[in-house]
PDB file of N, CA and C in Angstrom:
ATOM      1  N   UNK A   1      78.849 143.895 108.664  1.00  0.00           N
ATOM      2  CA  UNK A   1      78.771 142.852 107.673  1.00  0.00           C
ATOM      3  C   UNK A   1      78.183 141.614 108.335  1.00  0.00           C
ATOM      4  N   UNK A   2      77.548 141.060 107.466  1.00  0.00           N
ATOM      5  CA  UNK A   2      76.513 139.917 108.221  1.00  0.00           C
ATOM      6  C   UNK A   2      77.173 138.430 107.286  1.00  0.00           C
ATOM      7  N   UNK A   3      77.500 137.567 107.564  1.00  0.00           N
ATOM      8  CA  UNK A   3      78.191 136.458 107.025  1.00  0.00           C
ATOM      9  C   UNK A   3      76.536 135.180 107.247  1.00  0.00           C
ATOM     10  N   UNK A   4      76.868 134.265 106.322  1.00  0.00           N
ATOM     11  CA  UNK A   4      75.872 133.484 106.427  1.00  0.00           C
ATOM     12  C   UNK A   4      75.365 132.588 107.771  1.00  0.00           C
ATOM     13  N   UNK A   5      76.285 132.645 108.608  1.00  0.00           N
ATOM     14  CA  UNK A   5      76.107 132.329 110.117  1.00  0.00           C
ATOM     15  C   UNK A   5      75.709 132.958 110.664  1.00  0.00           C
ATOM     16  N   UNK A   6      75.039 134.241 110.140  1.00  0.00           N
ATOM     17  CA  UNK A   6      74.568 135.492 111.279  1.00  0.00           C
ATOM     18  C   UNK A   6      75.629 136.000 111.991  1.00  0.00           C
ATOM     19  N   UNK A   7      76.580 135.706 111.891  1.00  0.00           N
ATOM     20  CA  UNK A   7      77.570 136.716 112.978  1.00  0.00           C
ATOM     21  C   UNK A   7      78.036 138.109 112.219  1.00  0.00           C
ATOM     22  N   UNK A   8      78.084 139.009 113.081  1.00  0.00           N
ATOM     23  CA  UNK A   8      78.479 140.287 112.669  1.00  0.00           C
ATOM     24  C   UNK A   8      79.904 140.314 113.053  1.00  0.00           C
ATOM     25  N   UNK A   9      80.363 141.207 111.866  1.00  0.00           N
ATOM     26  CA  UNK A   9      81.872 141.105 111.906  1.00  0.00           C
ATOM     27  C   UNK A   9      82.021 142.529 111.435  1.00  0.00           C
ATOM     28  N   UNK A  10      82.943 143.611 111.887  1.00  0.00           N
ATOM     29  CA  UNK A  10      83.645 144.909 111.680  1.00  0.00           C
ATOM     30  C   UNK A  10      84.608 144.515 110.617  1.00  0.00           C
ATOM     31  N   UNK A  11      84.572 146.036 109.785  1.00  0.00           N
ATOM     32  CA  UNK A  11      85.251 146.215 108.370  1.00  0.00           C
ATOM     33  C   UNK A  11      86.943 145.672 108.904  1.00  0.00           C
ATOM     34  N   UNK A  12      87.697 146.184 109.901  1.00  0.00           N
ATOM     35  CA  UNK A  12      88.609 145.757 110.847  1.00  0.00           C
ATOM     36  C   UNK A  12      88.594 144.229 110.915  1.00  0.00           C
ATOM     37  N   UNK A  13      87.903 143.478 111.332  1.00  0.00           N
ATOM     38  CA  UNK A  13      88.255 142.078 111.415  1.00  0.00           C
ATOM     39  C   UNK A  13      88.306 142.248 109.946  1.00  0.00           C
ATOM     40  N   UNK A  14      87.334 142.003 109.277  1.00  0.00           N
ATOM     41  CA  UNK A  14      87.214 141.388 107.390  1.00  0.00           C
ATOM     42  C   UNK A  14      88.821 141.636 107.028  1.00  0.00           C
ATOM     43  N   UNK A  15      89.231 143.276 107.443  1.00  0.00           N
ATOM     44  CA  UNK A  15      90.036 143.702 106.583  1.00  0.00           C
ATOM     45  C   UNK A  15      91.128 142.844 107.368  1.00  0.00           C
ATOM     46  N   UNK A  16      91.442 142.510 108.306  1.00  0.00           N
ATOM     47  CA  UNK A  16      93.037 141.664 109.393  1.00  0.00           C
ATOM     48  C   UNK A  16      92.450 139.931 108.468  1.00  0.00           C
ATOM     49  N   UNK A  17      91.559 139.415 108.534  1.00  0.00           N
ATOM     50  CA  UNK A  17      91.167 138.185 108.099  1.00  0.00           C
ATOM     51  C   UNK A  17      92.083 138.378 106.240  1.00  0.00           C
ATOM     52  N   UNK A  18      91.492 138.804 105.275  1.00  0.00           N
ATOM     53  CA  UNK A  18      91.523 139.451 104.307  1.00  0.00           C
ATOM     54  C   UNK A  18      93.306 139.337 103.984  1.00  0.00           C
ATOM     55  N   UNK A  19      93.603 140.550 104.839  1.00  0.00           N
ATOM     56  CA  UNK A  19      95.354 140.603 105.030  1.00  0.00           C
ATOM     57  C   UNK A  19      95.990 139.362 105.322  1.00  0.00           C
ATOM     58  N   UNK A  20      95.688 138.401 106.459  1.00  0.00           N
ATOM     59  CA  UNK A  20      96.238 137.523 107.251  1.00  0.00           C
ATOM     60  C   UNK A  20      96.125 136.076 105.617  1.00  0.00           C
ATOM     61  N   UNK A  21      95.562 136.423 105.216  1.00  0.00           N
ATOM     62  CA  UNK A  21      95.109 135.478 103.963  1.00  0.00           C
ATOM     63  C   UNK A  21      95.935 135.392 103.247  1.00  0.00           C
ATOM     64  N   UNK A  22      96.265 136.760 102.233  1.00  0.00           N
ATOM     65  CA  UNK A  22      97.336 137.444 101.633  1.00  0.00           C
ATOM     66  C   UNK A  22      98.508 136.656 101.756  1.00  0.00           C
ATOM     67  N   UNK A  23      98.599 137.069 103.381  1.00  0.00           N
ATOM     68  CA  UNK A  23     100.508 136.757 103.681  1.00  0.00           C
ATOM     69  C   UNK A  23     100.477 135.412 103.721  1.00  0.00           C
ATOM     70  N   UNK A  24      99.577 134.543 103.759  1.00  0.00           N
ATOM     71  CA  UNK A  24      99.851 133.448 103.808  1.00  0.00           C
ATOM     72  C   UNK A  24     100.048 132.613 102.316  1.00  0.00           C
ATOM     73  N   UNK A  25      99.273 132.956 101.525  1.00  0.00           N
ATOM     74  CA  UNK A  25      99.394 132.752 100.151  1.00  0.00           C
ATOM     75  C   UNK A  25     100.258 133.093  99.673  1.00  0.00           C
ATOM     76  N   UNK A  26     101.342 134.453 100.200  1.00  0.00           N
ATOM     77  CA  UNK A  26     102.239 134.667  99.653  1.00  0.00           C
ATOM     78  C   UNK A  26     103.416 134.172 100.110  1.00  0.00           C
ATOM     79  N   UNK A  27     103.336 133.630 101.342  1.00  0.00           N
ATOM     80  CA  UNK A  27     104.745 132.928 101.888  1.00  0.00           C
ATOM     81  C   UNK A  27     104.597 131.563 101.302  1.00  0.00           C
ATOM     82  N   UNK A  28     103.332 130.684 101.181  1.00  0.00           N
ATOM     83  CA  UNK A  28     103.269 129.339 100.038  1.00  0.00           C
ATOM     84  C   UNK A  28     103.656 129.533  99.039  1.00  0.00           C
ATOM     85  N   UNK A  29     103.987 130.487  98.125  1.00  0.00           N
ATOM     86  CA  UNK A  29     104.353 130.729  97.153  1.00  0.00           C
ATOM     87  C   UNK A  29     105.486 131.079  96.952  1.00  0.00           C
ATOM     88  N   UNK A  30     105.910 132.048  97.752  1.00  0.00           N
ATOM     89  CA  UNK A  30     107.440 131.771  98.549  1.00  0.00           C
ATOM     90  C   UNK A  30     108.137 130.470  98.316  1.00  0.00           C
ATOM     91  N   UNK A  31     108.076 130.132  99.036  1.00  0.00           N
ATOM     92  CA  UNK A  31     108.053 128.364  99.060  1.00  0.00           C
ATOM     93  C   UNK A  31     108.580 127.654  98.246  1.00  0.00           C
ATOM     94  N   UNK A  32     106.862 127.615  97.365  1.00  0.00           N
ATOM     95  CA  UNK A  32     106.846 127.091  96.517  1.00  0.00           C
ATOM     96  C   UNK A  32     107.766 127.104  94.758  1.00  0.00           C
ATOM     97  N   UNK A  33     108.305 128.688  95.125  1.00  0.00           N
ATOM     98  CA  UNK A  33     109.339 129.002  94.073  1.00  0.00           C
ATOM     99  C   UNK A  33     110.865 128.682  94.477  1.00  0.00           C
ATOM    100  N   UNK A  34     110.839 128.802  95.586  1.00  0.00           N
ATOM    101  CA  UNK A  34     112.447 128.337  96.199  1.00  0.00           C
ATOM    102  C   UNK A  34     112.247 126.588  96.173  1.00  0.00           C
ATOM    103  N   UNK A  35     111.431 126.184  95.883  1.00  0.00           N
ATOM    104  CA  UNK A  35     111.477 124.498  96.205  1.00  0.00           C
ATOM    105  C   UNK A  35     111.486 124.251  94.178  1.00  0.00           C
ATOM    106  N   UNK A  36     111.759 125.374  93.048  1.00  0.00           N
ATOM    107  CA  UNK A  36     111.577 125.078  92.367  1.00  0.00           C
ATOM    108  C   UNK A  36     112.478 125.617  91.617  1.00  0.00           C
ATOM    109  N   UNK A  37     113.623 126.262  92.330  1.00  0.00           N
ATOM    110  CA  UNK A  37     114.702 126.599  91.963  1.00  0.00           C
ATOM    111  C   UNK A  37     114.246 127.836  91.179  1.00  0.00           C
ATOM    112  N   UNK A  38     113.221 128.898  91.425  1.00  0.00           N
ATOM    113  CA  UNK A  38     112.989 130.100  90.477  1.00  0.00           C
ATOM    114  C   UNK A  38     113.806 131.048  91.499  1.00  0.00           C
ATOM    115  N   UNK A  39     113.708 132.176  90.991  1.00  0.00           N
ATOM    116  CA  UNK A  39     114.015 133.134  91.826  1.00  0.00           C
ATOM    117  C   UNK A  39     112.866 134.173  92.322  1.00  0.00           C
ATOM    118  N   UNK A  40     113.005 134.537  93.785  1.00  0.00           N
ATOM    119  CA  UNK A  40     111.466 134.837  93.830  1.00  0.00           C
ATOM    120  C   UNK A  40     111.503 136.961  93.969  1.00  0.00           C
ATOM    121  N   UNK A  41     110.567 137.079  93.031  1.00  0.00           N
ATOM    122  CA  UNK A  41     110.597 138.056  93.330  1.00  0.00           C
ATOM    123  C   UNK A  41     110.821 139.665  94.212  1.00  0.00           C
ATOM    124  N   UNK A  42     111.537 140.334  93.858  1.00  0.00           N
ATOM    125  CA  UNK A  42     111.824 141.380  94.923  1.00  0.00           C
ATOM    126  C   UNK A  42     110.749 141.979  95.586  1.00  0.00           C
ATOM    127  N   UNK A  43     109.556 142.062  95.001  1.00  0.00           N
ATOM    128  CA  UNK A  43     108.481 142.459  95.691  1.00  0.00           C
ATOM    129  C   UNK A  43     108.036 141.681  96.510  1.00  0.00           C
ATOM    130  N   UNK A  44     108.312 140.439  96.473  1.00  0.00           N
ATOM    131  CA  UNK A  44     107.485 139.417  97.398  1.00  0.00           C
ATOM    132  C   UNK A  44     108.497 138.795  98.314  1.00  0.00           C
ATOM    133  N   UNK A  45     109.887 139.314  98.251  1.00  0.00           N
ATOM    134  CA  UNK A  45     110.818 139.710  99.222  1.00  0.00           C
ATOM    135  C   UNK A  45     110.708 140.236 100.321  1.00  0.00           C
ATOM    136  N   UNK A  46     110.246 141.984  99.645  1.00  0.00           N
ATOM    137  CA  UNK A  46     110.114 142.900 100.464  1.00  0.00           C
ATOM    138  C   UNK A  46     108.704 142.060 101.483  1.00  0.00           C
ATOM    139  N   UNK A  47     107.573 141.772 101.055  1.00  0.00           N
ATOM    140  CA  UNK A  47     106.438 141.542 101.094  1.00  0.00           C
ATOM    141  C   UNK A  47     106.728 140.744 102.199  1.00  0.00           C
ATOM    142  N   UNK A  48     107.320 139.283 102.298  1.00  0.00           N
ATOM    143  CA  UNK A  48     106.598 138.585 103.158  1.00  0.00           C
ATOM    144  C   UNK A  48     108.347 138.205 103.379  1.00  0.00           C
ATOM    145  N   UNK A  49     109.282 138.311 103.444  1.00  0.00           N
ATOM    146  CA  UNK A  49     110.607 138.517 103.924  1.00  0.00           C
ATOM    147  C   UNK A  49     111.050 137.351 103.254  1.00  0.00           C
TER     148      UNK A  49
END
């Protein structure tokens, strides 16, 4: 994969970059539901602890 900087990057990085993204959006959201008194989902329990 060729990114607009010319650097080549393996399906492996994209896919750890990609993932590493994920968990982070999902622990802000995390967060962001416990700072709002919801209850946060069991999947996103399991997901990001």
């Amino acid at each position: 994969m060729i990114h607009a900087d010319r650097c080549r990057y393996t399906v492996e990085t994209s896919f750890h970059t990609y993932r590493e993204s994920v968990l982070i959006f999902a622990a802000k959201a995390s967060v962001y539901l416990r700072a709002l008194d919801r209850e946060v989902p069991k999947l996103m329990k399991s997901f990001v602890g």
